[in-house]
Protein backbone atom coordinates (compact mmCIF):
# COMPACT_ATOMS: atom_id res chain seq x y z
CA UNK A 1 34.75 36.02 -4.40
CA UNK A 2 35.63 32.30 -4.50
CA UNK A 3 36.53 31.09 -7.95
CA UNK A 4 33.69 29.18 -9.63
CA UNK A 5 36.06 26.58 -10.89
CA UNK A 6 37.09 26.01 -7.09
CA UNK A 7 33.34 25.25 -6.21
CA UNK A 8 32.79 22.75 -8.71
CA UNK A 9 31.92 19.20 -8.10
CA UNK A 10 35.08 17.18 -7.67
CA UNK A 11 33.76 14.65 -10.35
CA UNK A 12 33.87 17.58 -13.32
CA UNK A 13 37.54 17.20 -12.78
CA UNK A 14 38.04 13.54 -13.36
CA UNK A 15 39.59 12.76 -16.97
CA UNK A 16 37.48 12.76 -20.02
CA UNK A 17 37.73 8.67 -19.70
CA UNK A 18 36.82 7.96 -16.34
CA UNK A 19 33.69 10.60 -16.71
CA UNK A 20 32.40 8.32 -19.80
CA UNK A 21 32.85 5.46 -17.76
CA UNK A 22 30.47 6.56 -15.03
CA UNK A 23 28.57 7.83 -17.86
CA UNK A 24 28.03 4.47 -19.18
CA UNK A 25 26.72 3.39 -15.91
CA UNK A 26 23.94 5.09 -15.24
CA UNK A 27 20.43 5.36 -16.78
CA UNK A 28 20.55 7.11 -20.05
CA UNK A 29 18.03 9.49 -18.80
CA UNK A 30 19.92 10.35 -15.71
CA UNK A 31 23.05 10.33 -17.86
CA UNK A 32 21.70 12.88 -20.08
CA UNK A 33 20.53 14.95 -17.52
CA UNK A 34 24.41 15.42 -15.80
CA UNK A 35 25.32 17.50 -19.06
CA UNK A 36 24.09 20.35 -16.80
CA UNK A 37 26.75 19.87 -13.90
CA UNK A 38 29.66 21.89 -15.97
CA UNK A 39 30.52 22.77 -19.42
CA UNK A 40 33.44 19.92 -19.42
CA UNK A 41 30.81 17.45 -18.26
CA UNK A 42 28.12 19.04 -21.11
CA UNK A 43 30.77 18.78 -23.52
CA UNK A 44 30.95 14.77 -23.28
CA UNK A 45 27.46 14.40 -24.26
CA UNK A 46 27.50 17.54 -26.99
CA UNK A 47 24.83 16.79 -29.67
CA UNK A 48 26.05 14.64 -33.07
CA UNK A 49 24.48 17.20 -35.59
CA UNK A 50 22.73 14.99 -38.46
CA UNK A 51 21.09 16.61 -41.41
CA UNK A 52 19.32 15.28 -44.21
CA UNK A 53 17.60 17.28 -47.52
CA UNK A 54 14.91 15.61 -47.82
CA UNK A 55 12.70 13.46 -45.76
CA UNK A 56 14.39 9.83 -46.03
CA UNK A 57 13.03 7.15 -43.83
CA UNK A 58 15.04 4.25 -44.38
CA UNK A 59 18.53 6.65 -43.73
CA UNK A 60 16.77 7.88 -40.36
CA UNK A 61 15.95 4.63 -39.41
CA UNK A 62 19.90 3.75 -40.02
CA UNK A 63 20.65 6.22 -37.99
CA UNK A 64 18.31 5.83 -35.14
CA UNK A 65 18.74 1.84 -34.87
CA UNK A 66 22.48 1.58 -35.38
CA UNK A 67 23.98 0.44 -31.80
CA UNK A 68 25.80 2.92 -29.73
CA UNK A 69 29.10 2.43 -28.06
CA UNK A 70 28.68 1.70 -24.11
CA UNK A 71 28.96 5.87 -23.71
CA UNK A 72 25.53 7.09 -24.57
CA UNK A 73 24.98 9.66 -27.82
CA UNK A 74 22.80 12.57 -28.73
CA UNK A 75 21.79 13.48 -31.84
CA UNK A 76 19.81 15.97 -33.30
CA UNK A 77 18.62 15.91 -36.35
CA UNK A 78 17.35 18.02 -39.07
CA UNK A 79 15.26 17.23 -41.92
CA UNK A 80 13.82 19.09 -44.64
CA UNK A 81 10.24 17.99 -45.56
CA UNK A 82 8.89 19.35 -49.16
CA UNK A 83 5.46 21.51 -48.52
CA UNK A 84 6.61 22.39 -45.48
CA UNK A 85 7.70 26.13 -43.85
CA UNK A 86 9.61 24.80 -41.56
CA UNK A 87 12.28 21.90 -41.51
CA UNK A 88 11.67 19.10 -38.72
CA UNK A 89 14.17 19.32 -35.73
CA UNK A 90 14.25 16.59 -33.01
CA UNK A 91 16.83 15.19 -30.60
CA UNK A 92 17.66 11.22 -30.36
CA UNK A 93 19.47 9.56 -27.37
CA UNK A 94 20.29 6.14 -27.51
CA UNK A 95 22.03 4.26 -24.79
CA UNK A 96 24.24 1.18 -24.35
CA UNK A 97 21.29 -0.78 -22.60
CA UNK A 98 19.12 -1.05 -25.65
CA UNK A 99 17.55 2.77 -24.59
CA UNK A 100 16.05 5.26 -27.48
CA UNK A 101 14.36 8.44 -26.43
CA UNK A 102 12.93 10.52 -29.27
CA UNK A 103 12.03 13.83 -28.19
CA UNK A 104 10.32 15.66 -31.18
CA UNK A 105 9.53 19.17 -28.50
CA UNK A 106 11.51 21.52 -30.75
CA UNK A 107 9.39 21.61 -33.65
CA UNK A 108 7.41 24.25 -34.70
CA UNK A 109 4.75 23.13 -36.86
CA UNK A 110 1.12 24.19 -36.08
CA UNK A 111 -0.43 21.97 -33.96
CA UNK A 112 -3.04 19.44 -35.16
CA UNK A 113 -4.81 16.27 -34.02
CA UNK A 114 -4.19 13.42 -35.30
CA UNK A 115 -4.32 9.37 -34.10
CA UNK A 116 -1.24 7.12 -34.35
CA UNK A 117 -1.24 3.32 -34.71
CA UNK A 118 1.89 1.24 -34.03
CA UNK A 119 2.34 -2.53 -34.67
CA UNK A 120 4.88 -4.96 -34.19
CA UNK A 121 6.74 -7.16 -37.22
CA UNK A 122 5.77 -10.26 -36.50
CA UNK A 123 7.93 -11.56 -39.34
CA UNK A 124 11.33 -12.93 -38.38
CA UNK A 125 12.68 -10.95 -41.08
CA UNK A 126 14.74 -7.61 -40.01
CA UNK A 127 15.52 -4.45 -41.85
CA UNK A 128 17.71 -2.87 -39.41
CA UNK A 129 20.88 -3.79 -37.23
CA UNK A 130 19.70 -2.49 -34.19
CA UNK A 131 16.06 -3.86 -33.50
CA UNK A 132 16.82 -5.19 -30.64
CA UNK A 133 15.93 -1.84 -28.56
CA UNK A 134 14.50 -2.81 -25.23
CA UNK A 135 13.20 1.10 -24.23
CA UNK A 136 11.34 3.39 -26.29
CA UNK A 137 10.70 6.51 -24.79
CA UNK A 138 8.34 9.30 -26.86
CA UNK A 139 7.70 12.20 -26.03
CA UNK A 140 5.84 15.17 -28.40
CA UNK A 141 5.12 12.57 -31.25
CA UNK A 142 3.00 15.30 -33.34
CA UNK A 143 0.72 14.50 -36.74
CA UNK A 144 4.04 15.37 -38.52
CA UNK A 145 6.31 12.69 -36.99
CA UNK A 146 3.88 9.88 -36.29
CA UNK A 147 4.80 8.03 -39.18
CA UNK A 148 8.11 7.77 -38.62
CA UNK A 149 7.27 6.36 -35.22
CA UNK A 150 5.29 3.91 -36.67
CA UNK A 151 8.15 2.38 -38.82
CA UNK A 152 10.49 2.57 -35.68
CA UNK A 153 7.96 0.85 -33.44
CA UNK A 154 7.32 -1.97 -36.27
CA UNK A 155 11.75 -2.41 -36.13
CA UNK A 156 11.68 -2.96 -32.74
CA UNK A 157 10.84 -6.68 -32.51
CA UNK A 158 11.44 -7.11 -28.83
CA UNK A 159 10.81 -3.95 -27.46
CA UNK A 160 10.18 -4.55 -23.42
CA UNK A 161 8.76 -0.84 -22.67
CA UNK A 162 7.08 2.09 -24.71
CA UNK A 163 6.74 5.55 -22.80
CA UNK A 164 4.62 7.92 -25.00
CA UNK A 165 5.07 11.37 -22.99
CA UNK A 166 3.21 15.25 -23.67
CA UNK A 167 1.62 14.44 -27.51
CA UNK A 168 -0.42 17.32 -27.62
CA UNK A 169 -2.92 16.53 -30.35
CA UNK A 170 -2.90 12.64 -30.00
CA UNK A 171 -6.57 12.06 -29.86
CA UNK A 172 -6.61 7.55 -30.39
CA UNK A 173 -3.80 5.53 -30.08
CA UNK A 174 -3.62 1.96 -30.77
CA UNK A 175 -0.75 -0.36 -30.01
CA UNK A 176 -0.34 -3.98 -31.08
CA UNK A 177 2.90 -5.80 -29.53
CA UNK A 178 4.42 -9.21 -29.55
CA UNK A 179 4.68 -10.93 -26.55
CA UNK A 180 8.18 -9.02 -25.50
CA UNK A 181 6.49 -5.86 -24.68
CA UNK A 182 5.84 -6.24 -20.80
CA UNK A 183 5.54 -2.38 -19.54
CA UNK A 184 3.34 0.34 -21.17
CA UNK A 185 3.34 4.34 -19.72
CA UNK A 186 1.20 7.31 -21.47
CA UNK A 187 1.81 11.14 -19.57
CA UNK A 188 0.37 14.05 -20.00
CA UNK A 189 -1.62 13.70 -23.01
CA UNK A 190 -4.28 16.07 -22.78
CA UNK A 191 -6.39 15.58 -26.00
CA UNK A 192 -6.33 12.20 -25.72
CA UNK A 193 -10.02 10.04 -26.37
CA UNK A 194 -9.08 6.46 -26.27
CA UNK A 195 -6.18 4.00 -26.05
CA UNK A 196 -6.71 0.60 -27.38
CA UNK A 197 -3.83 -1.77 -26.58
CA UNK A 198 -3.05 -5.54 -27.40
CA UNK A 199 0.46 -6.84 -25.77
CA UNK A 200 -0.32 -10.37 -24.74
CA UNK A 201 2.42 -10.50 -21.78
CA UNK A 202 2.11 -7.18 -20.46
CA UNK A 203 2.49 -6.94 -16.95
CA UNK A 204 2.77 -3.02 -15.76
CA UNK A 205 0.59 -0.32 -17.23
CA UNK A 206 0.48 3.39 -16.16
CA UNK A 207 -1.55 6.07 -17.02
CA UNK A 208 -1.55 9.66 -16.33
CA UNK A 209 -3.88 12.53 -17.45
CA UNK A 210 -7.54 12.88 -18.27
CA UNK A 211 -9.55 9.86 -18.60
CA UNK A 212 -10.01 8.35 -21.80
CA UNK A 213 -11.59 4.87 -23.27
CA UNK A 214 -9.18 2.38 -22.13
CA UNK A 215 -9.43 -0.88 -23.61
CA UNK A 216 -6.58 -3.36 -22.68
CA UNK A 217 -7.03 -6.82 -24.53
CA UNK A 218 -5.58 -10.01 -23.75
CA UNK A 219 -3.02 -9.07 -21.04
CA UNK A 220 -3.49 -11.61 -18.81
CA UNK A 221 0.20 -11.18 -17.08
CA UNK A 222 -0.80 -7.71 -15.66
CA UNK A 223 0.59 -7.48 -12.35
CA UNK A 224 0.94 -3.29 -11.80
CA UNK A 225 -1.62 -0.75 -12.90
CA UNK A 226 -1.58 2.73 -12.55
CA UNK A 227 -4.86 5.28 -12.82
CA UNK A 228 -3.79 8.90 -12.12
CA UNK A 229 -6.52 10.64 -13.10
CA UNK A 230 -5.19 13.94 -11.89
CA UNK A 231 -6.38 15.68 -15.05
CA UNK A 232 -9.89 15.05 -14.68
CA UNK A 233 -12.33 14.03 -17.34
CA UNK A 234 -12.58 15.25 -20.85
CA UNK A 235 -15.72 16.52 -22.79
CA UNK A 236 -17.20 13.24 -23.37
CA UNK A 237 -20.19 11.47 -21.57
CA UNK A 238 -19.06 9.41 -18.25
CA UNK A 239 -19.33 5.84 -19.34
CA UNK A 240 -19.40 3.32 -16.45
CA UNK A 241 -19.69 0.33 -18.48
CA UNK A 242 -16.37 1.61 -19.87
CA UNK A 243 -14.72 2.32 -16.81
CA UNK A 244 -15.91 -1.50 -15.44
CA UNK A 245 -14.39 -2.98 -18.13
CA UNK A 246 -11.12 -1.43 -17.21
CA UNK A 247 -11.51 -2.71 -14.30
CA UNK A 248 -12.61 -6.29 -15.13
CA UNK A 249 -8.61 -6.52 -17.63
CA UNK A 250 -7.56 -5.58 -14.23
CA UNK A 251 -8.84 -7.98 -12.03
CA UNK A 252 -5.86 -10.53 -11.66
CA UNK A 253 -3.45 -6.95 -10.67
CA UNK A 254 -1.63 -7.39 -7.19
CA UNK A 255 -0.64 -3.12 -7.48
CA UNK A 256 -3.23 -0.76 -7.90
CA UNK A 257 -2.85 3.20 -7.79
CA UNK A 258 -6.09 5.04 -8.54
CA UNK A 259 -7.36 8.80 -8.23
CA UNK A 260 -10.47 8.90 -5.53
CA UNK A 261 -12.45 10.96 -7.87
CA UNK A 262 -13.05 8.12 -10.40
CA UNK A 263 -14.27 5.45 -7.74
CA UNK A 264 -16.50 8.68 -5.91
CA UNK A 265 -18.24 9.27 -9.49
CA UNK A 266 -18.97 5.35 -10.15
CA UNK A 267 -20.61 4.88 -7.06
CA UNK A 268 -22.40 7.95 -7.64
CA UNK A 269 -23.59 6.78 -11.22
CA UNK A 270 -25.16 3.44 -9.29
CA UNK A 271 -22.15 1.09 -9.68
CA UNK A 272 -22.14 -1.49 -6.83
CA UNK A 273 -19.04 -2.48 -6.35
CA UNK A 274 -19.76 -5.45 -4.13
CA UNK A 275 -22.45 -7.07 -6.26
CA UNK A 276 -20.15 -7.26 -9.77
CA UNK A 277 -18.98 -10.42 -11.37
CA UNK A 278 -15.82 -10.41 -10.20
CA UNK A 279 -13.30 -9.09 -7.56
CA UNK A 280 -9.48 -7.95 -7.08
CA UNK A 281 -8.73 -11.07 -5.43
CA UNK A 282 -5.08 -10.76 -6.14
CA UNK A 283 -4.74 -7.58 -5.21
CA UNK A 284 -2.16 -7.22 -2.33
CA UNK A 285 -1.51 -3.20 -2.22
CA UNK A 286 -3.89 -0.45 -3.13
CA UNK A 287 -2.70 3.29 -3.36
CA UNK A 288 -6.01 5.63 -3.46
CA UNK A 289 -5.10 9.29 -3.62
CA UNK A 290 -7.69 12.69 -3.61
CA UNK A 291 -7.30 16.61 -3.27
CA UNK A 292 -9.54 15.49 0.07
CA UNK A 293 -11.46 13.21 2.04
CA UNK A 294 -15.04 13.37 2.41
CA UNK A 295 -17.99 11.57 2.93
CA UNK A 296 -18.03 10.73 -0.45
CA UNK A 297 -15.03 9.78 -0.97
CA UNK A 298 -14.86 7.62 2.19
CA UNK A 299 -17.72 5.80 1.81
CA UNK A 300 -16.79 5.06 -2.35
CA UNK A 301 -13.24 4.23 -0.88
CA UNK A 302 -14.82 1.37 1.91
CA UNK A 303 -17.37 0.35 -1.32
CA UNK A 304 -14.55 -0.34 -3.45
CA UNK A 305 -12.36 -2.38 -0.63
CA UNK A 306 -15.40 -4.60 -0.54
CA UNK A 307 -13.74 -5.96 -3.74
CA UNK A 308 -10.13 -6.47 -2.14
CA UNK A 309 -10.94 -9.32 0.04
CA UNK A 310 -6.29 -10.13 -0.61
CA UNK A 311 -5.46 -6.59 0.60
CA UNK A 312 -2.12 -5.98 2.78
CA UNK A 313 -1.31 -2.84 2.35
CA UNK A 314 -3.50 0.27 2.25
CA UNK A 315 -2.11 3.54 1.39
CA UNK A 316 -4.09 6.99 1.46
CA UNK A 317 -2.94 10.19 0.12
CA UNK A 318 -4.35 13.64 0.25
CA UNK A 319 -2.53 15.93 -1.62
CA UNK A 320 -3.95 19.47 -1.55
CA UNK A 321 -1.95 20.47 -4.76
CA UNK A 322 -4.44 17.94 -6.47
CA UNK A 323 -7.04 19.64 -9.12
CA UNK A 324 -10.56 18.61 -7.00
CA UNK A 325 -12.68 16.80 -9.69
CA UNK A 326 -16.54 17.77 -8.77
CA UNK A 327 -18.99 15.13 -9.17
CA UNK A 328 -21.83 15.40 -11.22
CA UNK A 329 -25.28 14.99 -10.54
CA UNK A 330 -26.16 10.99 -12.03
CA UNK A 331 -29.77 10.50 -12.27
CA UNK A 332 -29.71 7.22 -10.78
CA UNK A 333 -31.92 5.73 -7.89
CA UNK A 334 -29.54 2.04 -6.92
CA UNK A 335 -26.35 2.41 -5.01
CA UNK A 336 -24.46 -0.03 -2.30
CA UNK A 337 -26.66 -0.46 0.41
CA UNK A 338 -24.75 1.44 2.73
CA UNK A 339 -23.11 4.60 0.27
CA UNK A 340 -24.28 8.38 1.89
CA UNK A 341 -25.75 6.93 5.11
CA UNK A 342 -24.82 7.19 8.61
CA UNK A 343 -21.42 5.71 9.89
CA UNK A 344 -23.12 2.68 11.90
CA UNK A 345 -24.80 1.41 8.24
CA UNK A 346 -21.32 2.12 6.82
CA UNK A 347 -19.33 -0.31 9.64
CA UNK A 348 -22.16 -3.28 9.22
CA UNK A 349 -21.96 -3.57 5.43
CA UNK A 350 -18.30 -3.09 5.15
CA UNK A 351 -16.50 -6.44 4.46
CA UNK A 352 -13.57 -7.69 6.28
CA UNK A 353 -10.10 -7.35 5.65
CA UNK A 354 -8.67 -10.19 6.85
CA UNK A 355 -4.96 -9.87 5.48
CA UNK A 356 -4.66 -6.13 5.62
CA UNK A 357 -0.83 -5.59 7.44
CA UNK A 358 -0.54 -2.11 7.28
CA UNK A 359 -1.96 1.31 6.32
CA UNK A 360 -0.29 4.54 5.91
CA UNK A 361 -2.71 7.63 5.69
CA UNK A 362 -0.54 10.81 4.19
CA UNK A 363 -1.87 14.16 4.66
CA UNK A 364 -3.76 13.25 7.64
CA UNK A 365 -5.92 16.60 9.24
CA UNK A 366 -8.11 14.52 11.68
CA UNK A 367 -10.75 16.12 9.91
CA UNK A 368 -14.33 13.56 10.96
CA UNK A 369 -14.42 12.16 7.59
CA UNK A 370 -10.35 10.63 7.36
CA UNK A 371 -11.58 9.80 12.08
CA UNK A 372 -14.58 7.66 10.71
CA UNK A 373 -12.46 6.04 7.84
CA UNK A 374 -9.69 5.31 10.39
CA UNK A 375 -12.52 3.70 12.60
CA UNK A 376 -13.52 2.20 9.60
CA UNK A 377 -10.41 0.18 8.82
CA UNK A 378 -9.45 -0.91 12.28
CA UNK A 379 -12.85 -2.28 12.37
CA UNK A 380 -12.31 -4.65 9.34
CA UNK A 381 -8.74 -5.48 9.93
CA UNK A 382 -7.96 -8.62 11.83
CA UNK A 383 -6.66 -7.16 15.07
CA UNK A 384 -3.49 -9.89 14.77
CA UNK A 385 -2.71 -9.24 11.54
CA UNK A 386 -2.88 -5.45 11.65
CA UNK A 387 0.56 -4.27 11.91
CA UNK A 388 0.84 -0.97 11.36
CA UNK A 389 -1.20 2.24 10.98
CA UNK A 390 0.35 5.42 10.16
CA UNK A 391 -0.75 9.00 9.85
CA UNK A 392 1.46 11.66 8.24
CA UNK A 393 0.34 15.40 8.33
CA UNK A 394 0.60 17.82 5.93
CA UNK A 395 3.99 19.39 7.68
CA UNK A 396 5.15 14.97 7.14
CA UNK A 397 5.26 14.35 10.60
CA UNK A 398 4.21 10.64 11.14
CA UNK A 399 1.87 9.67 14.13
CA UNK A 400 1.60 5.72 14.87
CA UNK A 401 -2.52 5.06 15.33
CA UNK A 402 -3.72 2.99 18.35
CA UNK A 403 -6.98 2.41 19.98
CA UNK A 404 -6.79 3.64 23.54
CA UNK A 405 -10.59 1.90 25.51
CA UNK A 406 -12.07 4.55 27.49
CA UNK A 407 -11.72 2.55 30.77
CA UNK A 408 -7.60 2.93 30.17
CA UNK A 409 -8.02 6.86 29.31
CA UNK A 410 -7.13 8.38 32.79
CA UNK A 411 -3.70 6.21 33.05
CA UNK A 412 -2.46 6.92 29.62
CA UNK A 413 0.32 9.31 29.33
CA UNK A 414 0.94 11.91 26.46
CA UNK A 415 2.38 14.71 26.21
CA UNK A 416 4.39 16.19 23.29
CA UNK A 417 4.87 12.85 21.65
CA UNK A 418 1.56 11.56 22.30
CA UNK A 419 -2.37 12.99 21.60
CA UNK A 420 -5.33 11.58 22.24
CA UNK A 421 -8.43 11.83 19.80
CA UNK A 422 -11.68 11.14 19.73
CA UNK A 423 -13.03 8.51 17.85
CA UNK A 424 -16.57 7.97 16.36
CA UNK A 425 -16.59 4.39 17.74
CA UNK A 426 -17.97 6.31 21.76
CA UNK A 427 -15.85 3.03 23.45
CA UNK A 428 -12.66 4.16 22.94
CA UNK A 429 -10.02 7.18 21.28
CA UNK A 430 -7.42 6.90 18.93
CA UNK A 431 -3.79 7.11 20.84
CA UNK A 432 -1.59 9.20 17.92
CA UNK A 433 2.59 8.43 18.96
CA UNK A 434 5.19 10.33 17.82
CA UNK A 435 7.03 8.62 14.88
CA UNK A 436 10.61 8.97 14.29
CA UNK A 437 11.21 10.42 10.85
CA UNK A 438 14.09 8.60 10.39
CA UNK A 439 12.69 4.85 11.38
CA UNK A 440 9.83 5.22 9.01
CA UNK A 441 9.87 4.14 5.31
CA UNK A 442 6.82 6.28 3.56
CA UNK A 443 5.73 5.61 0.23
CA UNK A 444 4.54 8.36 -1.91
CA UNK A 445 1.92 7.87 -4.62
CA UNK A 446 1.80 10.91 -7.07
């Protein structure tokens, strides 16, 4: 059998001094993630065991905010806290680039809910060295650590991005940041109810998990918004007005990624998308993704792009891995004119897209429903200014979409790189080409 040692990347084998060098330059996530390769790679980013006997904030914070070397650290600390079974045990990484990752995963405490507030010092005065952290990445902040969060978020005075990541029993969390805090990310928070930040020059905010009250105030600089709302919705009432007021901080957004489910149950509860006080006029790329596409769906989906009048580029994912998210029964009697009716009312009250340059359509089955929306967008594109349209089925082969006029049928060649479907528009079918894998740039929404 072939010595493991011989098998080993080459890199494990560089000196001790060259490996911290590369080290250095990477992320500190990636970074941290290489101590898997080999146990002399592991051994360069072993744990700096820190222990304290009782629970001493100001000495954590010491530790936590002094500035690392260029090589990134890990520390794990342990800290007795009086009244409690068990002591508290979490890891720290800090990197050269102003990076701090918390991860608070290995305690055992019971779980309970709780809500955490964090605030910036607005006060030019500074208790620690190192406040100058530019990431702050959180993950399993628990009713036991949140204070100590607190006090760390408050030290970093120009903090550029906060990641709060799988806080199991975070039910409200409100944020209030100084104008240095431009990028805001929440994961996998399943008990959360609402989220109530202020951050006066964000400009990117992504959420995903179940939908909670969002309330974003005074971000005027948003540019990038994320709504993966893969997780459903929790146990309390739909609220539209809620959900419109979302979108209304989002309005001046040029990126948009948003779960189908949440514009399907809108339209449902007699939102009209088209007749609201104010549009995505900004909005250059949209990224709507679904477990599938159906009539529902479609028609919320050609509602909502009534709104879009600055689109470009369209992207469509159905990913069949997706949770479907049923849609209740509103007891409502006003919808868009045109929502559940037949595909002709659809076509006349949909609005044009006169900038839309391309559209990319992943998990395409040529099932009616994702035919008629296909039909649907080449019929409000500007034929010149349509550049591409792209279908990728679920084995990710891509087909290039063109019309093909019925006259033309009979002297159109295909073959194994070429079908011919029929579209719901009777004048003509939809020519799918053979893509090259390798020519094609596909962008994946998740």
């Amino acid at each position: 059998m072939e010595d493991i040692e011989s098998i080993e990347p080459k890199i494990t084998k560089l000196p001790s001094e060259i490996l911290l060098k590369i080290i250095s330059q990477i992320p500190l996530k990636e970074a941290v993630r290489t101590s898997i390769l080999s146990t002399s790679w592991k051994s360069l980013l072993a744990p700096i065991q820190v222990q304290f006997d009782d629970f001493d904030g100001e000495k954590i914070m010491g530790f936590l905010l002094k500035p690392c070397e260029s090589t990134p650290e890990i520390l794990k600390f342990s800290l007795h806290v009086d009244g409690r079974e068990n002591d508290l045990v979490f890891h720290a990484a800090k990197g050269g680039e102003k990076e701090l990752y918390l991860d608070f995963s290995l305690n055992k405490q019971k779980k309970s809910n709780f809500d955490l507030v964090l605030e910036s010092n607005y006060s030019n005065h500074r208790n620690f060295n190192f406040s100058s952290i530019k990431t702050l990445h959180l993950i399993s902040v628990n009713r036991l650590t949140k204070d100590l969060v607190s006090t760390l978020f408050f030290n970093c005075q120009v903090l550029g991005t906060l990641k709060l990541e799988k806080c199991v029993g975070l039910k409200n969390v409100s944020v209030k940041a100084s104008t240095s805090l431009t990028g805001f990310e929440m994961v996998d928070c399943p008990n959360l109810e609402s989220i109530t930040l202020s951050a006066p020059n964000l400009k990117s905010f992504a959420y995903i998990g179940v939908l909670p009250l969002i309330q974003i105030k005074g971000s005027l600089s948003l540019v990038d918004a994320v709504l993966d709302l893969r997780d459903g919705f929790g146990n309390k009432e739909f609220d539209c007005e809620d959900v419109m007021n979302l979108l209304e901080a989002f309005k001046e957004i040029e990126s948009l990624r948003i779960s189908g489910w949440l514009l399907e149950w809108m339209c449902a509860a007699g939102v009209m998308f088209g007749r609201l006080p104010f549009k995505f006029s900004k909005l250059k790329e949209l990224c709507w993704f679904d477990s599938l596409m159906n009539q529902t769906k479609r028609d919320s989906l050609a509602c909502f792009l009534n709104m879009t009048p600055s689109l470009e580029k369209l992207f469509i994912k159905i990913d069949k891995d997706l949770t479907p998210i049923n849609c209740p029964y509103f007891h409502q009697h006003y919808h868009e004119p045109h929502l559940w009716m037949d595909y002709e009312t659809v076509r006349s009250n949909a609005s044009q897209l006169d900038h839309l340059k391309m559209v990319e359509f992943k998990g395409f089955t040529s099932q009616e429903d994702e035919l008629v929306l296909l039909d649907l967008l080449l019929n409000c594109a500007t034929p010149c200014t349509l550049k591409s349209m792209v279908v990728i089925s679920r084995e990710e082969q891509p087909w290039q979409v063109s019309k093909i006029p019925r006259s033309q049928l009979k002297h159109t060649s295909y073959g194994k790189r070429r079908i011919v479907v029929s579209a719901p528009n009777k004048d003509y079918f939809f020519g799918l080409t053979q893509e090259n894998n390798s020519a094609i740039h596909l962008r994946v929404c998740y």
